[in-house]
Protein backbone atom coordinates (compact mmCIF):
# COMPACT_ATOMS: atom_id res chain seq x y z
CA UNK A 1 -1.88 24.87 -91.46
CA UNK A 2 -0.53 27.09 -89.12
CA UNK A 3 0.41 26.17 -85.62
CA UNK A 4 -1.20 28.76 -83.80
CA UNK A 5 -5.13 29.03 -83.26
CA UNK A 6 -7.19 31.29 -85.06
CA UNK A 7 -9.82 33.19 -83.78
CA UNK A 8 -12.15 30.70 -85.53
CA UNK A 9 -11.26 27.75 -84.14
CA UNK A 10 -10.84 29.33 -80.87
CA UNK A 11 -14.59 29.95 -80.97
CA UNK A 12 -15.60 26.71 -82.74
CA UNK A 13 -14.06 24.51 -79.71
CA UNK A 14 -15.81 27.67 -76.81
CA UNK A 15 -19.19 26.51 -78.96
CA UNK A 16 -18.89 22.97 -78.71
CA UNK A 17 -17.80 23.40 -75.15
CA UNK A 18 -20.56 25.06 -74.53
CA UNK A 19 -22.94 22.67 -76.37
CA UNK A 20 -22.18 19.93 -74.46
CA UNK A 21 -22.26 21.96 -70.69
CA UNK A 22 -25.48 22.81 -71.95
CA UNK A 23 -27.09 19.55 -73.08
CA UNK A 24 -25.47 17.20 -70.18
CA UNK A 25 -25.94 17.88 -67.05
CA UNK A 26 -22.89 17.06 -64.79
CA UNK A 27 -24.59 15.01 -61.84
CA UNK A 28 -25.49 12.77 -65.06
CA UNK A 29 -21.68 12.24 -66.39
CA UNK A 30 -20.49 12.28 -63.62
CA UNK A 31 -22.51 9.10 -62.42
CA UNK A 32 -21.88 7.43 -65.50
CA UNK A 33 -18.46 8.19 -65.84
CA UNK A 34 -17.43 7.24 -61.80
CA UNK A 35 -20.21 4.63 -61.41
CA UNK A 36 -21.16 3.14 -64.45
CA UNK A 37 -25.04 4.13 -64.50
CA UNK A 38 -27.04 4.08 -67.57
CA UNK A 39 -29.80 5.07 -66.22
CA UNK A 40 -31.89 8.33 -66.42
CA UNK A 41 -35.29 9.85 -65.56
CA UNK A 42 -36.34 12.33 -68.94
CA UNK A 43 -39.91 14.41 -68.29
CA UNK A 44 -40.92 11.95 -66.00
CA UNK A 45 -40.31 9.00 -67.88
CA UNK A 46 -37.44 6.31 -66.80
CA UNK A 47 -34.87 5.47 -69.65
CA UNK A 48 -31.75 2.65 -69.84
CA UNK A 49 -29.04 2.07 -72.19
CA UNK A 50 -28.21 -1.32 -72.22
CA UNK A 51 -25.63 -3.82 -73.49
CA UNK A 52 -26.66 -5.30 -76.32
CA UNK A 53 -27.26 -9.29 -76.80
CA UNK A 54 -25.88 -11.10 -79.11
CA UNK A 55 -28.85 -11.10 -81.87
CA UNK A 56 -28.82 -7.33 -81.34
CA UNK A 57 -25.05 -6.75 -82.14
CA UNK A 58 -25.55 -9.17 -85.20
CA UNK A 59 -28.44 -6.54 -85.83
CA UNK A 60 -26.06 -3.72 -86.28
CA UNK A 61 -23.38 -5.44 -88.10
CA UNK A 62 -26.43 -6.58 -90.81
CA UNK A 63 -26.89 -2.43 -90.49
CA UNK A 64 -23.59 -1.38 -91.35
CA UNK A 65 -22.90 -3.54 -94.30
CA UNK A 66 -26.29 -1.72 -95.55
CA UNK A 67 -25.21 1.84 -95.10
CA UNK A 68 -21.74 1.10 -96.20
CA UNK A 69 -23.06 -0.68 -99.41
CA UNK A 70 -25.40 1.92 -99.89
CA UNK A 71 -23.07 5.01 -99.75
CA UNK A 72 -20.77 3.32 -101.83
CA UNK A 73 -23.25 3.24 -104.49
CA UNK A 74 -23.51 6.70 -103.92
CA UNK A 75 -21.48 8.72 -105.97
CA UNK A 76 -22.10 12.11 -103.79
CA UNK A 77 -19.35 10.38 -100.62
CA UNK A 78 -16.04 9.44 -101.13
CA UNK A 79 -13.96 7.21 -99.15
CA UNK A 80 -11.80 8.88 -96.90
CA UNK A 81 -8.21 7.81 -98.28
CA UNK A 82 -9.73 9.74 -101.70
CA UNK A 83 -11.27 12.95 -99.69
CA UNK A 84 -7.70 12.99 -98.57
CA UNK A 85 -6.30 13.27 -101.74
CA UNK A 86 -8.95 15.85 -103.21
CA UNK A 87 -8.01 18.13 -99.82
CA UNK A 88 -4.07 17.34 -100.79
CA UNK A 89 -4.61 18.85 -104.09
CA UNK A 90 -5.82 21.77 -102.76
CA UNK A 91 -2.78 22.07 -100.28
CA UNK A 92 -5.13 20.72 -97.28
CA UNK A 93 -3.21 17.89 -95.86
CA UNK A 94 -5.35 15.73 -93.38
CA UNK A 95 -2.32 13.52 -92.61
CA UNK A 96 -0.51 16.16 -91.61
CA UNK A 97 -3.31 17.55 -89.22
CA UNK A 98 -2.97 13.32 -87.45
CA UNK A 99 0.54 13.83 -86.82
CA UNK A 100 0.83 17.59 -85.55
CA UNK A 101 -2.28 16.40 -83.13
CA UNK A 102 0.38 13.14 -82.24
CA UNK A 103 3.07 15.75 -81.43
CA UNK A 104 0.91 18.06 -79.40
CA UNK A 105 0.27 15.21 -77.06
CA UNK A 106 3.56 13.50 -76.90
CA UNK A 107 4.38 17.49 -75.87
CA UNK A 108 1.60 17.82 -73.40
CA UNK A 109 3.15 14.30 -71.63
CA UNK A 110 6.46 15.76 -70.88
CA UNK A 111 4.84 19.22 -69.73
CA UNK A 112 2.61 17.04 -67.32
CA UNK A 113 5.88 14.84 -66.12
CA UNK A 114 7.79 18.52 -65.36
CA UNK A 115 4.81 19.90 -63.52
CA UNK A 116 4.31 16.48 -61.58
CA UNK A 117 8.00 16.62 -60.73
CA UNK A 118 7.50 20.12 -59.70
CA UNK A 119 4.28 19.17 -57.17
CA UNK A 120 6.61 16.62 -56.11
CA UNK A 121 9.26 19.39 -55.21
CA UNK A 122 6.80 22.15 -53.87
CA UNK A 123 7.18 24.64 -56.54
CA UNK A 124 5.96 27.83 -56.45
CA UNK A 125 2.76 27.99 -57.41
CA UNK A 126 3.84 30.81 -60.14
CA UNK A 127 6.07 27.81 -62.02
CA UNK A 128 3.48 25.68 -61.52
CA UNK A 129 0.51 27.71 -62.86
CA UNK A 130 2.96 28.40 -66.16
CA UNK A 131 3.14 25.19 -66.85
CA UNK A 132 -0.79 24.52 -66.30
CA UNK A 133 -1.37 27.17 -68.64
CA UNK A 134 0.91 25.95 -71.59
CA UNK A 135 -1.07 22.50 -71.23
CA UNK A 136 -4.18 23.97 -71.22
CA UNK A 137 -3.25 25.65 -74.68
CA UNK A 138 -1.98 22.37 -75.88
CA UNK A 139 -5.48 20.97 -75.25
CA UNK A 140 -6.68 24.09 -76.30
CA UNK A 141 -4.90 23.24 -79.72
CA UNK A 142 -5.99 19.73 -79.86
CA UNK A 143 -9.11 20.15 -79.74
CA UNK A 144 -9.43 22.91 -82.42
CA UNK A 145 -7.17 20.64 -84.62
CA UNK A 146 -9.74 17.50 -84.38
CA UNK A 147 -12.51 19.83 -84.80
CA UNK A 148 -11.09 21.04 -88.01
CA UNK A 149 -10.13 17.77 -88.99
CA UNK A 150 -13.64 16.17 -88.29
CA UNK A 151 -15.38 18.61 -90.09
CA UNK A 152 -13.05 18.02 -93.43
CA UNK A 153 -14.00 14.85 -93.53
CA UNK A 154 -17.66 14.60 -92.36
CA UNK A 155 -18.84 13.68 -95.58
CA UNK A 156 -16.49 10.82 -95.87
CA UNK A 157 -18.30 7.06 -96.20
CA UNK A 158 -16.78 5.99 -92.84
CA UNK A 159 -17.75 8.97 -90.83
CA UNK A 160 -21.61 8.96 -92.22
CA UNK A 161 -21.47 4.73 -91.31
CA UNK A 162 -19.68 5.60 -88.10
CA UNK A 163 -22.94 8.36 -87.26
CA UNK A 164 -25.51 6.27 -88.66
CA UNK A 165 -24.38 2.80 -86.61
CA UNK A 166 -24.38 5.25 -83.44
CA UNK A 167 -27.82 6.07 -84.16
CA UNK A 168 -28.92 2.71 -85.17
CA UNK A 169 -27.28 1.21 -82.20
CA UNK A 170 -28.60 4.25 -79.60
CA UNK A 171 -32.12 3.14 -81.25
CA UNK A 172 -31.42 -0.66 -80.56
CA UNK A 173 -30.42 -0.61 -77.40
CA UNK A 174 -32.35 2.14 -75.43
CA UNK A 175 -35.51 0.69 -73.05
CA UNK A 176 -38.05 2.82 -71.29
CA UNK A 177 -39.68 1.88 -68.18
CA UNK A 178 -43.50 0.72 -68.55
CA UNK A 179 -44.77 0.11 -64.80
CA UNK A 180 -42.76 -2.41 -63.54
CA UNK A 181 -40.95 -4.04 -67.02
CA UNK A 182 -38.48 -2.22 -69.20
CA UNK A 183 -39.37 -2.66 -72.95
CA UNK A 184 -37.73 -1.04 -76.35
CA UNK A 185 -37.83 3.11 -76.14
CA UNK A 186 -38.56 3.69 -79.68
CA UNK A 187 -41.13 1.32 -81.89
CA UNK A 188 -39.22 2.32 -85.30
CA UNK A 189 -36.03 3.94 -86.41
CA UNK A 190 -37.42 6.35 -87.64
CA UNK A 191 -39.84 7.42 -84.52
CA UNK A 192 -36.42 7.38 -82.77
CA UNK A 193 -34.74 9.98 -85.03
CA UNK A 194 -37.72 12.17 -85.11
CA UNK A 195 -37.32 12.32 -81.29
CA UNK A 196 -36.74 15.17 -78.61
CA UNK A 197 -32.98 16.66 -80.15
CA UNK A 198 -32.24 16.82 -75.85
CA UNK A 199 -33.29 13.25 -75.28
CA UNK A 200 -30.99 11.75 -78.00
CA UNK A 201 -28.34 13.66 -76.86
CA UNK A 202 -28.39 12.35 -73.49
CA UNK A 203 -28.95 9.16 -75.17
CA UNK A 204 -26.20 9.54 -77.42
CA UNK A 205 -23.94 10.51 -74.78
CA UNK A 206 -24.39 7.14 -72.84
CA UNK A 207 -23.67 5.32 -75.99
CA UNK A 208 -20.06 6.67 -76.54
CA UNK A 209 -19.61 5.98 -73.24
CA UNK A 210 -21.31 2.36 -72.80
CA UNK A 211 -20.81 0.65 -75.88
CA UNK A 212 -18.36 2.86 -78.13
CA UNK A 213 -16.27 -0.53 -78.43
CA UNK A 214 -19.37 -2.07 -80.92
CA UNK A 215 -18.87 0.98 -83.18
């Protein structure tokens, strides 16, 4: 893979940028993010994310070792260590992807330790903005990387478990407000994934941020 961006991936990461400035609102992450709220009002109607209890976590576990027994049944997903392979012998190596995203960031470190030192020093601001720019194109880089990366292996067994258990959990775990008492969001799975797109996003959003350690 080359080392410089195409124009594709260029506008792949400016379209998921753009997805997410669109479907968060930053008041929202911001909260969350400095102050730890998981709370949010969504036409008109009061919704929490909360930590889930010990029964619930045992809940998704049970849910996992479902999905994952079920896809493996399923000869349409691979594993990932054998989607590797099949993109190997087609001169697509995912390995290789890990480690040049490794690099860029051990390269963005030192570029951020010279421009600190700089700051320190009272550069100009023209070698300061120089350096800016070539870690904003390392990000830049990253980004595009991973988002070639993730879509190569989507269809893996461990990414569909790792998107379903998000789901699940997000449907576990979200409460609505009903008067005075907070009770579950969603009476069924399903009524949960047939939902607003907007609302689970927001949802979704507090979930990799609240409870990504469960997943």
């Amino acid at each position: 893979m080359s080392d410089e961006l195409n124009q594709e991936q260029k506008e792949a990461v400016k379209t998921v940028q753009e997805q997410i400035n669109q479907s968060l609102d930053e008041d929202f992450i911001e909260d969350v993010v400095k102050n730890n709220i998981c709370e949010f009002t969504y036409k008109e109607i009061r919704y929490r994310v909360i930590k889930p209890n010990y029964q619930q976590k045992q809940d998704i576990y049970k849910e996992r070792v479902k999905k994952f027994t079920s896809l493996l049944k399923d000869k349409d997903y691979s594993l990932e260590k054998d989607l590797k392979q099949t993109y190997l012998s087609r001169d697509i190596d995912i390995d290789s992807m890990t480690k040049n995203i490794k690099n860029l960031e051990n390269k963005k470190i030192d570029l951020q330790i010279k421009l600190g030192s700089l700051l320190k020093k009272e550069a100009s601001d023209d070698d300061c903005s120089i350096l800016k720019k070539e870690i904003e194109d390392i990000v830049q880089e990253q980004r595009a990387i991973a988002y070639e990366k993730q879509n190569l292996l989507e269809f893996s067994i461990e990414n569909q478990i790792i998107l379903h258990i998000y789901n699940y959990m997000t449907y576990i775990v979200t409460e609505k407000l009903v008067g005075d008492k907070w009770v579950k969001a969603f009476s069924s799975f399903e009524e949960f994934m047939s939902s607003d797109e907007d609302l689970v996003t927001k949802l979704a959003f507090l979930i990799t941020m609240t409870n990504r350690d469960l997943v």
